[in-house]
C-alpha atoms as a PDB file:
ATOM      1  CA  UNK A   1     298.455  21.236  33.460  1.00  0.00           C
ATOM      2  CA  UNK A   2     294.878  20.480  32.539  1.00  0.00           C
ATOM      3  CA  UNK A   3     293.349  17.256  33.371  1.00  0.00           C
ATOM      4  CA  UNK A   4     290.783  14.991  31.158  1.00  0.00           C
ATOM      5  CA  UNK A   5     288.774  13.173  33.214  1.00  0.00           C
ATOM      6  CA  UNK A   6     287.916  11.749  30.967  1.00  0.00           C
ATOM      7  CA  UNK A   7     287.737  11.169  27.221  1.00  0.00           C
ATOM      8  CA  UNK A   8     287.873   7.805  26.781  1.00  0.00           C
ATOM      9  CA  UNK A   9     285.533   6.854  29.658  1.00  0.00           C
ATOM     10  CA  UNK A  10     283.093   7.446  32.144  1.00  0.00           C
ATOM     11  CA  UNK A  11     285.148   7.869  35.199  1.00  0.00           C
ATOM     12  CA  UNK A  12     282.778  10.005  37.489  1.00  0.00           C
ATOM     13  CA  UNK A  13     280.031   7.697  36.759  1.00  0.00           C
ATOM     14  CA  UNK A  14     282.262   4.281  37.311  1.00  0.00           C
ATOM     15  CA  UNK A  15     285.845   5.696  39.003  1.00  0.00           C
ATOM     16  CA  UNK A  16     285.162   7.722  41.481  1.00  0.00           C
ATOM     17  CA  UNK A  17     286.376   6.046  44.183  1.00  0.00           C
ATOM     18  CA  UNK A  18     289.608   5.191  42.067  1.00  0.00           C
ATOM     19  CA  UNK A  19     290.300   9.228  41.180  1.00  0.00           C
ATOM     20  CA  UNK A  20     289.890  10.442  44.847  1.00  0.00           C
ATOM     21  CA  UNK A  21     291.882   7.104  45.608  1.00  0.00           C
ATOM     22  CA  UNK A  22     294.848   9.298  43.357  1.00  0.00           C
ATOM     23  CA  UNK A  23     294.620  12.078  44.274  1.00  0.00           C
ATOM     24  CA  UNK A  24     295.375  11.434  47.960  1.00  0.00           C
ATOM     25  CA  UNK A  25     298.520   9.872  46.196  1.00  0.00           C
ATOM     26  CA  UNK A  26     299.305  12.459  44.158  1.00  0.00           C
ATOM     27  CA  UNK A  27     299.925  10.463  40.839  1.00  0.00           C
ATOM     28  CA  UNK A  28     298.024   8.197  37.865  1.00  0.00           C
ATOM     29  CA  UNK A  29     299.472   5.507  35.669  1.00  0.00           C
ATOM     30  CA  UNK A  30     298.165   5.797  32.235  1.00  0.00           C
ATOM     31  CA  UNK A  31     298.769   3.616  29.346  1.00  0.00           C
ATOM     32  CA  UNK A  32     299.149   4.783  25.897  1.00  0.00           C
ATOM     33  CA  UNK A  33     296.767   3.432  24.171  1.00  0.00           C
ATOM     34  CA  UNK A  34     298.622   3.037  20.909  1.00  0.00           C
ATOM     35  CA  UNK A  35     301.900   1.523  22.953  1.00  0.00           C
ATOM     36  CA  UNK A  36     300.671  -1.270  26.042  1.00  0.00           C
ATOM     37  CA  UNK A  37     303.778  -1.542  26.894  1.00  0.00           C
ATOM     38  CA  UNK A  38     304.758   2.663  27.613  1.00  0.00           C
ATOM     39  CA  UNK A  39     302.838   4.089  30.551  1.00  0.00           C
ATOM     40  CA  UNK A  40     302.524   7.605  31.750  1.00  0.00           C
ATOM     41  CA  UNK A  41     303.119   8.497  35.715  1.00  0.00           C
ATOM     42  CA  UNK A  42     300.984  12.044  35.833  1.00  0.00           C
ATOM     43  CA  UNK A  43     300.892  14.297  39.105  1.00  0.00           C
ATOM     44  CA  UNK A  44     297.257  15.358  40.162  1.00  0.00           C
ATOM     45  CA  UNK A  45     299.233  17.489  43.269  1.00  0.00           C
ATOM     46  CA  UNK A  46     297.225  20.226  43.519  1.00  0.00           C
ATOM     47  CA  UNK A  47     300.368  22.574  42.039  1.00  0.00           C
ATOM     48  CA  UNK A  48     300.292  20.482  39.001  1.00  0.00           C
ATOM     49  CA  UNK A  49     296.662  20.596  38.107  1.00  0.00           C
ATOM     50  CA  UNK A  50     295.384  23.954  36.714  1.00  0.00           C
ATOM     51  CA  UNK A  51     292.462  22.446  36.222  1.00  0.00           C
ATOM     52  CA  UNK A  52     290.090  19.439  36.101  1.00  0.00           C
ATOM     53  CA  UNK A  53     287.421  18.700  32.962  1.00  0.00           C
ATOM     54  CA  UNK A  54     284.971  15.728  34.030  1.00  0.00           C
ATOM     55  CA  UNK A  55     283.512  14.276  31.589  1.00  0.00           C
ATOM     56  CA  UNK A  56     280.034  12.154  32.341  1.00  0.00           C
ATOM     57  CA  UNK A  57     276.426  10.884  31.673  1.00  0.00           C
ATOM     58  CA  UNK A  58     275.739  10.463  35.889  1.00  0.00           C
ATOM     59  CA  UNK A  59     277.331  13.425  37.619  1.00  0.00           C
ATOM     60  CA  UNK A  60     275.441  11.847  41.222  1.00  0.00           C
ATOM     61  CA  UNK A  61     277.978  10.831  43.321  1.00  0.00           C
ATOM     62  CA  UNK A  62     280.028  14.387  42.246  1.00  0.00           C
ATOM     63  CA  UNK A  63     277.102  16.144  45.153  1.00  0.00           C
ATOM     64  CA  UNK A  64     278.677  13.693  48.345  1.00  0.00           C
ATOM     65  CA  UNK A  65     282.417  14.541  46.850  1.00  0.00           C
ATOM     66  CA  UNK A  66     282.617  17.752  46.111  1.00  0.00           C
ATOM     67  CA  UNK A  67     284.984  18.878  49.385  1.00  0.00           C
ATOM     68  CA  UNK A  68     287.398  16.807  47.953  1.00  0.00           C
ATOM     69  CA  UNK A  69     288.070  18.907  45.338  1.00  0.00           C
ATOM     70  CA  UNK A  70     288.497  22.253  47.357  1.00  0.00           C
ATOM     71  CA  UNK A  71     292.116  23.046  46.363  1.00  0.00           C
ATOM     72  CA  UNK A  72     291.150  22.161  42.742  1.00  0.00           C
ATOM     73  CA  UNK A  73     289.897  24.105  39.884  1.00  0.00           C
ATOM     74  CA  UNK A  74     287.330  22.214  37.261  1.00  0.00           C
ATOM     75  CA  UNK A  75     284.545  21.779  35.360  1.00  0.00           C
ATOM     76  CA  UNK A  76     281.725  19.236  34.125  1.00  0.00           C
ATOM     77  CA  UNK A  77     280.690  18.158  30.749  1.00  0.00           C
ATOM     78  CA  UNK A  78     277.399  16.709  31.420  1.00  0.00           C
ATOM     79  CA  UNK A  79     275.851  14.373  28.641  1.00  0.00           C
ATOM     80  CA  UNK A  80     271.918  14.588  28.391  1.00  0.00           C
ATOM     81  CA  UNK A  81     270.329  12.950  25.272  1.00  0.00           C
ATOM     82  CA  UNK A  82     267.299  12.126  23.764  1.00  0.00           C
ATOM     83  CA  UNK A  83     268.100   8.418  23.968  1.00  0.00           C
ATOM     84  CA  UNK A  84     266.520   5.602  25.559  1.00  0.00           C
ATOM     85  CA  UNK A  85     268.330   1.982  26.990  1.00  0.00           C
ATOM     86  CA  UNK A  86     267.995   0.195  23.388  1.00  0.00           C
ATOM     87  CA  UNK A  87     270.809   2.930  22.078  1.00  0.00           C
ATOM     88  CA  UNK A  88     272.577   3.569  25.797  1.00  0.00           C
ATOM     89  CA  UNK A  89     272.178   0.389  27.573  1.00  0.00           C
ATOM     90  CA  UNK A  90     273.630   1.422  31.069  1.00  0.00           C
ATOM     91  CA  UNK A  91     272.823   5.081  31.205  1.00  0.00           C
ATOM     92  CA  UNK A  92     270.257   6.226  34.282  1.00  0.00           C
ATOM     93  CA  UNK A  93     267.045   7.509  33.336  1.00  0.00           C
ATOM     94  CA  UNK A  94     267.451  11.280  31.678  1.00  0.00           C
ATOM     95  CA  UNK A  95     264.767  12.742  34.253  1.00  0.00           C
ATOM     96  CA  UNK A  96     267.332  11.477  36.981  1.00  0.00           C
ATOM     97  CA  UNK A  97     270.416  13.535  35.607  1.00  0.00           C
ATOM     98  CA  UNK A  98     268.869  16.375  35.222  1.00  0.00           C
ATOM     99  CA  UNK A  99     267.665  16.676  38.858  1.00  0.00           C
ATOM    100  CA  UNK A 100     271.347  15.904  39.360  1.00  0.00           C
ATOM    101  CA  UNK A 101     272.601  18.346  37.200  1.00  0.00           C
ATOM    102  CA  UNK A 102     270.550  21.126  38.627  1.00  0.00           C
ATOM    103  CA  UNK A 103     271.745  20.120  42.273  1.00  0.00           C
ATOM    104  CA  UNK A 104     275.132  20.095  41.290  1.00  0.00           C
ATOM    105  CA  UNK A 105     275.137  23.956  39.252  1.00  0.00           C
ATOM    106  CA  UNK A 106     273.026  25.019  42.633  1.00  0.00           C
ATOM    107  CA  UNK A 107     276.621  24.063  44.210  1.00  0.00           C
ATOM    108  CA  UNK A 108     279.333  25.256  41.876  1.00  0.00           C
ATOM    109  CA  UNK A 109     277.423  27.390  39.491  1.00  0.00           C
ATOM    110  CA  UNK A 110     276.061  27.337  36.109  1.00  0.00           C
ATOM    111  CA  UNK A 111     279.303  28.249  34.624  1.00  0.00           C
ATOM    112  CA  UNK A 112     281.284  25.472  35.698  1.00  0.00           C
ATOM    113  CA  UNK A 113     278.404  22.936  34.273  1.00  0.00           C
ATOM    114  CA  UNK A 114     278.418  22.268  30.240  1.00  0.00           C
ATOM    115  CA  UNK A 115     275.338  20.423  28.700  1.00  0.00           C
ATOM    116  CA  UNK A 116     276.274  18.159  25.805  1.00  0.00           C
ATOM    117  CA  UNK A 117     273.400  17.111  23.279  1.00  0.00           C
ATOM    118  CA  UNK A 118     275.749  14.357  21.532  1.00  0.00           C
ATOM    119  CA  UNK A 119     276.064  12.684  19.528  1.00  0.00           C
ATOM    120  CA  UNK A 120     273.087  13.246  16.719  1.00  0.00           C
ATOM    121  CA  UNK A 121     271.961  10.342  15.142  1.00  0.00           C
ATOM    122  CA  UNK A 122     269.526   9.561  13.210  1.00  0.00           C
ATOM    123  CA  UNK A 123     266.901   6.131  12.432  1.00  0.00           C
ATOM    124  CA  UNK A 124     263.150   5.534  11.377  1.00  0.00           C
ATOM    125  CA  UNK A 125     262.133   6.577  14.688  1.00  0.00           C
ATOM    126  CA  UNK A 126     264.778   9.388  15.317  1.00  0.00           C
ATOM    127  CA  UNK A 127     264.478  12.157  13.484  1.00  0.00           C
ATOM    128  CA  UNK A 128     264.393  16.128  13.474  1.00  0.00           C
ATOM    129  CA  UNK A 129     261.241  16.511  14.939  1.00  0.00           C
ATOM    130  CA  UNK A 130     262.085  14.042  17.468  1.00  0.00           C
ATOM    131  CA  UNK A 131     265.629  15.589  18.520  1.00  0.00           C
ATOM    132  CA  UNK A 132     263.757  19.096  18.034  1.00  0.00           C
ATOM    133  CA  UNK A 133     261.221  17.961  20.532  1.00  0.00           C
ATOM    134  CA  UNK A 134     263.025  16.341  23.620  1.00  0.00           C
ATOM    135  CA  UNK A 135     265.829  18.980  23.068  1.00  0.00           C
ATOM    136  CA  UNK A 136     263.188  21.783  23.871  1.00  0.00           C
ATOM    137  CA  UNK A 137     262.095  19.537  26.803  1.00  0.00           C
ATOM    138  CA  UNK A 138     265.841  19.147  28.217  1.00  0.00           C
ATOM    139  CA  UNK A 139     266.242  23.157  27.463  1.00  0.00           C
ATOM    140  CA  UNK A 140     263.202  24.376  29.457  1.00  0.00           C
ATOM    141  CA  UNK A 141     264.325  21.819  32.331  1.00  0.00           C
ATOM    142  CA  UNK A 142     267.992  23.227  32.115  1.00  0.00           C
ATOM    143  CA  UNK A 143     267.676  26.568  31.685  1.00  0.00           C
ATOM    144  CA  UNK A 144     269.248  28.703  34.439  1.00  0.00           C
ATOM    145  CA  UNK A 145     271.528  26.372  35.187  1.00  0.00           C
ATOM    146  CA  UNK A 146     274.128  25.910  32.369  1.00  0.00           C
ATOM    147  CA  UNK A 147     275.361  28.385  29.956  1.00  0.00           C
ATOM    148  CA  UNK A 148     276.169  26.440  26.871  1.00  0.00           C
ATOM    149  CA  UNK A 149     275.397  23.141  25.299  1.00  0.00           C
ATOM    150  CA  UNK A 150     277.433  21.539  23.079  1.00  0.00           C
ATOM    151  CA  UNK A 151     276.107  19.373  19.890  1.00  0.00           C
ATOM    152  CA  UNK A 152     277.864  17.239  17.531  1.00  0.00           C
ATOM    153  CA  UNK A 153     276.473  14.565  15.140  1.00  0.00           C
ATOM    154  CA  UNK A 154     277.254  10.690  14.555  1.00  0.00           C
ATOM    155  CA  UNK A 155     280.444   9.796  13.196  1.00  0.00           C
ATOM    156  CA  UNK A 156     280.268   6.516  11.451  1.00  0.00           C
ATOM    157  CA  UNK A 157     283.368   4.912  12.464  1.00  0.00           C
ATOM    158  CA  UNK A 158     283.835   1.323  11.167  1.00  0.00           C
ATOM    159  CA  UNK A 159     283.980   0.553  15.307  1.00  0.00           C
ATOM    160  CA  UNK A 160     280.623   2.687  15.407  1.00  0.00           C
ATOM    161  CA  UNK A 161     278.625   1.127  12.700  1.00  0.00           C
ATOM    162  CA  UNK A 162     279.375  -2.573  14.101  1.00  0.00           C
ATOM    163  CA  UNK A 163     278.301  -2.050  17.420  1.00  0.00           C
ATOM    164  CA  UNK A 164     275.187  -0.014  15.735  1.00  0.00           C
ATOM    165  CA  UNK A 165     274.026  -2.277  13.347  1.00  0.00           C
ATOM    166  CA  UNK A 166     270.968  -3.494  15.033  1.00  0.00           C
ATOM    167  CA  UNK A 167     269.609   0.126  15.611  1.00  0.00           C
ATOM    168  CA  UNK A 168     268.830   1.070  12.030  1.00  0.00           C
ATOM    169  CA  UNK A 169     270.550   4.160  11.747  1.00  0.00           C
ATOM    170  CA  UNK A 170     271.147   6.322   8.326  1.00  0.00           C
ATOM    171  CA  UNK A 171     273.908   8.379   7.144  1.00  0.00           C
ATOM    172  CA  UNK A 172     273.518  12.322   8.626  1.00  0.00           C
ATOM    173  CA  UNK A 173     273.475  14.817   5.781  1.00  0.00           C
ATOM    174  CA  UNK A 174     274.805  18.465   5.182  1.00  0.00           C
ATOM    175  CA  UNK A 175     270.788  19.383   4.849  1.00  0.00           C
ATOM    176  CA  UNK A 176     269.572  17.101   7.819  1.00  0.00           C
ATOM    177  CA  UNK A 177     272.601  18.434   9.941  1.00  0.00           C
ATOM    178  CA  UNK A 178     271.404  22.050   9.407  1.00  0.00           C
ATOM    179  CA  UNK A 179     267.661  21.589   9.652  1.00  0.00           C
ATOM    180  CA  UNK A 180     268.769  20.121  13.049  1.00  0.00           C
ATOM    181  CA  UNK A 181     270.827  22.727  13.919  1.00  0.00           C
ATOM    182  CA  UNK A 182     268.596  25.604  12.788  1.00  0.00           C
ATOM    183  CA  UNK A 183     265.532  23.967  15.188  1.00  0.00           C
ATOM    184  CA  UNK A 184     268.031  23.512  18.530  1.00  0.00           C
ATOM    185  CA  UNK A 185     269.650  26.864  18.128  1.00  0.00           C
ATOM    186  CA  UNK A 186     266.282  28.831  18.373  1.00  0.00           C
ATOM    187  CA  UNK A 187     264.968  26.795  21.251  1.00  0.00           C
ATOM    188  CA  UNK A 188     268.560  27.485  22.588  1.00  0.00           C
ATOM    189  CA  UNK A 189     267.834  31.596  22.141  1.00  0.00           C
ATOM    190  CA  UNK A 190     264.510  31.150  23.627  1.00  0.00           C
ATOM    191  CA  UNK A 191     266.323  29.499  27.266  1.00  0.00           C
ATOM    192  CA  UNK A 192     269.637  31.621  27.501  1.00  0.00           C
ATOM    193  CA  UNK A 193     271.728  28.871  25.940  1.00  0.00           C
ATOM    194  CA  UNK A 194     274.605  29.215  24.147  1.00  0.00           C
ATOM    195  CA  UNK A 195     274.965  26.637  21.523  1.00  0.00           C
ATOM    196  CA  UNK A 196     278.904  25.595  20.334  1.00  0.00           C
ATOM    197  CA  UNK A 197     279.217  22.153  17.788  1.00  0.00           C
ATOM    198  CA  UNK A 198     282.452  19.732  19.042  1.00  0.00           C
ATOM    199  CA  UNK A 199     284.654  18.526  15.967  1.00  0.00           C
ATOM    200  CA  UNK A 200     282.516  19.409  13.607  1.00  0.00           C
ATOM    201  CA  UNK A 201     283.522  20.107   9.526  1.00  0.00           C
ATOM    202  CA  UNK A 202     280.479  22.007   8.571  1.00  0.00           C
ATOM    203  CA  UNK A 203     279.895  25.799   9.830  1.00  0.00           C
ATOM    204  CA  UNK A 204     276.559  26.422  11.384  1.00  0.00           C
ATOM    205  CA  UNK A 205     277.722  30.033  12.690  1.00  0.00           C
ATOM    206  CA  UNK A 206     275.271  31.548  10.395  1.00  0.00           C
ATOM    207  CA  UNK A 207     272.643  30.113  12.547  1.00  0.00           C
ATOM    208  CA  UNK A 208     274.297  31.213  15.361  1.00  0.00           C
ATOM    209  CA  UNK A 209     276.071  27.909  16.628  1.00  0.00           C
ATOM    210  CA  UNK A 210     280.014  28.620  16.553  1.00  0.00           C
ATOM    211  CA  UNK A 211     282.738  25.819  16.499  1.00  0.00           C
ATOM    212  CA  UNK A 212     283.532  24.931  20.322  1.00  0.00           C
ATOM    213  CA  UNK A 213     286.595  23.813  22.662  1.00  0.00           C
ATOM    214  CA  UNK A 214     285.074  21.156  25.108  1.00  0.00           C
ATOM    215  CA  UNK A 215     288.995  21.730  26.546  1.00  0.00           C
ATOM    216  CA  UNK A 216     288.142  25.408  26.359  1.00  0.00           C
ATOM    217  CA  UNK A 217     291.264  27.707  27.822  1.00  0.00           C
ATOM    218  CA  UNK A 218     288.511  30.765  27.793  1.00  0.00           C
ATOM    219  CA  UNK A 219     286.695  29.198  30.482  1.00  0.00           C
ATOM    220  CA  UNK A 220     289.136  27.871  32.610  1.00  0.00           C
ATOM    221  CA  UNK A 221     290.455  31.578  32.348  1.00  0.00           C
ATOM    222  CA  UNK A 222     287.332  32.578  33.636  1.00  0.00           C
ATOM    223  CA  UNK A 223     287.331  30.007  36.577  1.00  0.00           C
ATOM    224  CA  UNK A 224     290.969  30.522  37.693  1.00  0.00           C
ATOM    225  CA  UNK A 225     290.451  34.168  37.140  1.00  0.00           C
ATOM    226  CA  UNK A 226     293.411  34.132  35.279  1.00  0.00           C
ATOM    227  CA  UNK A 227     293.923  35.079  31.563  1.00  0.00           C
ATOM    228  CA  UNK A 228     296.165  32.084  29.148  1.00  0.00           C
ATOM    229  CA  UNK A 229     296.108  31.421  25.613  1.00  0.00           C
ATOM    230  CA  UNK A 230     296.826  27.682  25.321  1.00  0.00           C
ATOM    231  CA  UNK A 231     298.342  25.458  21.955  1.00  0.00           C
ATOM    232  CA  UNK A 232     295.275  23.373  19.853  1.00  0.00           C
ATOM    233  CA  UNK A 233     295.961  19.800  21.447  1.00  0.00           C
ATOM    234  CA  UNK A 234     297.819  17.949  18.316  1.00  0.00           C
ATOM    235  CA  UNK A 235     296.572  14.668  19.250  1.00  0.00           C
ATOM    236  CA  UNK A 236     292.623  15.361  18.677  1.00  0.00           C
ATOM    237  CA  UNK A 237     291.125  15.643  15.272  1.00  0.00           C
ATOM    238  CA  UNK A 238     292.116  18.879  12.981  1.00  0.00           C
ATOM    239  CA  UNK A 239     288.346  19.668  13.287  1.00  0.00           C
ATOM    240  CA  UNK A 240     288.757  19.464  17.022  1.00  0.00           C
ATOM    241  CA  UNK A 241     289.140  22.780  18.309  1.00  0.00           C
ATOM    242  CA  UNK A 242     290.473  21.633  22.231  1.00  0.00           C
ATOM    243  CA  UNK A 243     293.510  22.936  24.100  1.00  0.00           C
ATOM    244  CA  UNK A 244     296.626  20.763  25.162  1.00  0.00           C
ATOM    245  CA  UNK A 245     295.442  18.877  27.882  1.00  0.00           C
ATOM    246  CA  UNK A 246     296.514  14.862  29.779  1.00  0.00           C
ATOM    247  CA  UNK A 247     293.411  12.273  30.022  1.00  0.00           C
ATOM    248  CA  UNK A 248     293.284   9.786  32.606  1.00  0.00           C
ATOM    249  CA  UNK A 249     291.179   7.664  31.327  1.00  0.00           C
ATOM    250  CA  UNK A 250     291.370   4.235  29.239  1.00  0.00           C
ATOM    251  CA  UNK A 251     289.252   2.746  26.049  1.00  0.00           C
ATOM    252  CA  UNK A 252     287.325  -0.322  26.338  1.00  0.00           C
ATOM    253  CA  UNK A 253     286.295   0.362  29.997  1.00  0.00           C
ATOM    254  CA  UNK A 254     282.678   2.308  30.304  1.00  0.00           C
ATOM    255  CA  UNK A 255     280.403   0.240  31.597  1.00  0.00           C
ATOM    256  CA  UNK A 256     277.355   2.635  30.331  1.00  0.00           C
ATOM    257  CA  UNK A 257     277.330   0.338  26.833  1.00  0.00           C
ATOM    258  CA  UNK A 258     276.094   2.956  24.831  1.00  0.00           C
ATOM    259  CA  UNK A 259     276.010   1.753  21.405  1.00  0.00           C
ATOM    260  CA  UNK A 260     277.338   4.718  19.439  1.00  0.00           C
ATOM    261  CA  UNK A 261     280.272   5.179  22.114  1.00  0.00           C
ATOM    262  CA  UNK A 262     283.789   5.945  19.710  1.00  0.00           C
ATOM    263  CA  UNK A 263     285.833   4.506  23.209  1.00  0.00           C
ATOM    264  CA  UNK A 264     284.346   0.922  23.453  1.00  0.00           C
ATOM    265  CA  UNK A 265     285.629  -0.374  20.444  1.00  0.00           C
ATOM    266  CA  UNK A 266     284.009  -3.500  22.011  1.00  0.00           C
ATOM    267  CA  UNK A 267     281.386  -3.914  24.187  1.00  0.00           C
ATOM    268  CA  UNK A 268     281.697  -7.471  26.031  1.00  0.00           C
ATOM    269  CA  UNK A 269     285.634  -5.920  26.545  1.00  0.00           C
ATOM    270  CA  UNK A 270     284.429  -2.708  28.087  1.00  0.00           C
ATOM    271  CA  UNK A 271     283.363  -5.336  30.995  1.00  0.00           C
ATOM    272  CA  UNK A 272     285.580  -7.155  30.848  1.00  0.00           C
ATOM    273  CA  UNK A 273     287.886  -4.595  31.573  1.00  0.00           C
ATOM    274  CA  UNK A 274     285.784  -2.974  33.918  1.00  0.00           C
ATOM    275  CA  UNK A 275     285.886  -6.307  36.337  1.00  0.00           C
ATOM    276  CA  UNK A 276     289.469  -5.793  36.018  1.00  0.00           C
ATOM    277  CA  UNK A 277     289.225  -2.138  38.187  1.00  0.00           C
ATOM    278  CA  UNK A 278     291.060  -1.918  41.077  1.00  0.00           C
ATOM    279  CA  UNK A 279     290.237   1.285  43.224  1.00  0.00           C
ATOM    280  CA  UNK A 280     293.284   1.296  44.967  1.00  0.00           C
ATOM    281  CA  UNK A 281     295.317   0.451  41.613  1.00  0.00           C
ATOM    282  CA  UNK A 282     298.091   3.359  40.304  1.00  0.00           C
ATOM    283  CA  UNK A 283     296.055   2.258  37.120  1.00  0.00           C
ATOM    284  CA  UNK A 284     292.518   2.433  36.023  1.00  0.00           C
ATOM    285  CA  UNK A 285     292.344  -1.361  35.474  1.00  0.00           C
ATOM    286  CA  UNK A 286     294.832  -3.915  35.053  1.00  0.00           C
ATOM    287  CA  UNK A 287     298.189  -4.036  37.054  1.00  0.00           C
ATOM    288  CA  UNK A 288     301.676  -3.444  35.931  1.00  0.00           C
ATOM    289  CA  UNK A 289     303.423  -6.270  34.187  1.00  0.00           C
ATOM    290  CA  UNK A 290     307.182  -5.417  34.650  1.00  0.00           C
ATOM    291  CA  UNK A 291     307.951  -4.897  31.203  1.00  0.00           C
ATOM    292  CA  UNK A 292     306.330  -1.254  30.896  1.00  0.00           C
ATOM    293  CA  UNK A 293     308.648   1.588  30.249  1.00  0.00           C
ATOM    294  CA  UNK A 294     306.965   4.335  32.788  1.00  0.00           C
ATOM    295  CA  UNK A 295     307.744   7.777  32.022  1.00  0.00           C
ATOM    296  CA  UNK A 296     307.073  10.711  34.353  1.00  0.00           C
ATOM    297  CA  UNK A 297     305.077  12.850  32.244  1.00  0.00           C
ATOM    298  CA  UNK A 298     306.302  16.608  31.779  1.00  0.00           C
ATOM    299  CA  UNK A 299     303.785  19.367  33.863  1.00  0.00           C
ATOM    300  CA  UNK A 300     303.145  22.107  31.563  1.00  0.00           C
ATOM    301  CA  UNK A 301     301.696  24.937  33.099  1.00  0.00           C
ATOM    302  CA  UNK A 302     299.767  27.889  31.502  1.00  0.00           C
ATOM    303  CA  UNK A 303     298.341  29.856  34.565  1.00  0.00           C
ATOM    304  CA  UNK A 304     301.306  31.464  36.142  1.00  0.00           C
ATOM    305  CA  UNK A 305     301.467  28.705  38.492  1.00  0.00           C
ATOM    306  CA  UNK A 306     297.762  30.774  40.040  1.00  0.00           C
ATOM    307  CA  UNK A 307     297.133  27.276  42.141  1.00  0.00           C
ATOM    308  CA  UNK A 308     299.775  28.431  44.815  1.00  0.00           C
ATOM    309  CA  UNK A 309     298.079  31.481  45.217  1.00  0.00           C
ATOM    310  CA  UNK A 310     294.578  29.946  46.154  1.00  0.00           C
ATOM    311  CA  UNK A 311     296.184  27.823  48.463  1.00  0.00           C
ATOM    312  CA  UNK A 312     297.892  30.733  50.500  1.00  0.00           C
END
């Protein structure tokens, strides 16, 4: 079984106490997020879990944890952008997670660290030369230490363009979106980097840039050392390219504020939420009412059950 950590919110950045809090236990509650009332009980024993994705924008407190995760197999999506607090209000400065991206692929390699430049936007003061500029900047920093970054540009979700409004943004175009693409993939040639779009419609291959799996089964083959071909996860968007995996995570509860962010559908309810944590809570926030229906949720397993065999 594969592990989101998370989708739908920052939970290395905000959780971490919470996750290592549940894996000592051995299980997570998880709403649905389309059904309050149904919740998921998922195992995180370590023959469950075939592997971990982490998703963040601060991997720092990862470098004092990392023992924890021994019997574990993972890997980090890192989010670096061009963007400063007027677009994502609680996000550390950029020069600060880099240092702490390069400490933590000094640890657990290059390999198991993915940059993400996302998501594009565009304003008066943000355009191609500007993404074009800082992305070289982020690249020569990087470089050596990741093997791929992943783009993807601003999807204007009715969500998205309310909590946006104030920032002035205009619609991305089929031309702007390749002019973009054309300038990052040959600064991404020029440091090693391997360039893959996430959910994207329009095909940039011709400039090099192929369509990506941020739940990518290749890699975690690579990691567990173990070969598996794994199902398109149903539940993402047909452009989505990810494998089946669980998340852990809920909506409304990331704490960074940034204002383009698909999983706040509303900002003052993000904290809201977020003063609702618990770290010792089954669940990310909230408690259990009595009415929920909880359902032990199936362990699918691709790798030919490979976690016993690292733990012999």
């Amino acid at each position: 079984m594969i592990i989101s950590v998370s989708r739908r919110t920052d939970i290395p950045a905000f959780y971490l106490e919470w996750f290592f809090n549940r894996l000592k236990e051995g299980y997570v509650l998880a709403r649905n997020p389309m059904n309050y009332k149904q919740v998921s009980r998922i195992s995180l024993k370590k023959e469950d879990v075939e592997c971990f994705v982490f998703w963040t924008k601060n991997p720092k407190h990862f470098l004092e944890n990392l023992e924890k995760l021994k019997y574990y197999n993972y890997y980090f999506q890192i989010t670096i952008t061009a963007y400063d607090k007027k677009i994502e209000v609680g996000v550390p400065r950029k020069k600060e997670i880099i240092k702490d991206f390069i400490a933590l692929s000094k640890v657990v390699g290059k390999e198991k660290l993915v940059w993400r430049y996302d998501p594009i936007l565009l304003s008066e003061q943000i355009d191609a030369k500007y993404h074009i500029k800082y992305f070289e900047y982020m690249a020569s920093k990087l470089t050596g230490y990741t093997d791929k970054c992943v783009i993807s540009f601003l999807d204007s979700y009715s969500k998205t363009k309310r909590n946006t409004k104030d920032l002035g943004l205009r619609e991305i175009s089929s031309n702007d979106m390749l002019r973009i693409a054309e300038g990052l993939s040959k600064i991404a040639r020029e440091y090693n980097i391997k360039l893959e779009s996430c959910s994207e419609v329009i095909d940039l291959a011709s400039l090099g840039i192929r369509h990506g799996k941020c739940i990518d089964d290749k890699l975690i083959s690579r990691i567990i050392g173990v070969n598996a071909s794994i199902d398109k996860d149903k539940n993402q968007r047909d452009e989505c390219g990810c494998v089946k995996s669980v998340d852990i995570g809920a909506y409304n509860t990331c704490p960074h504020l940034c204002k383009y962010c698909y999983a706040n559908f509303s900002l003052n309810t993000a904290l809201k939420n977020h003063g609702m944590h618990n770290p010792n809570s089954p669940l990310l926030f909230g408690a259990l009412r009595g009415d929920e229906k909880i359902i032990d949720r199936k362990v699918e397993r691709y790798f030919n059950d490979v976690q016993l065999s690292i733990l012999d």
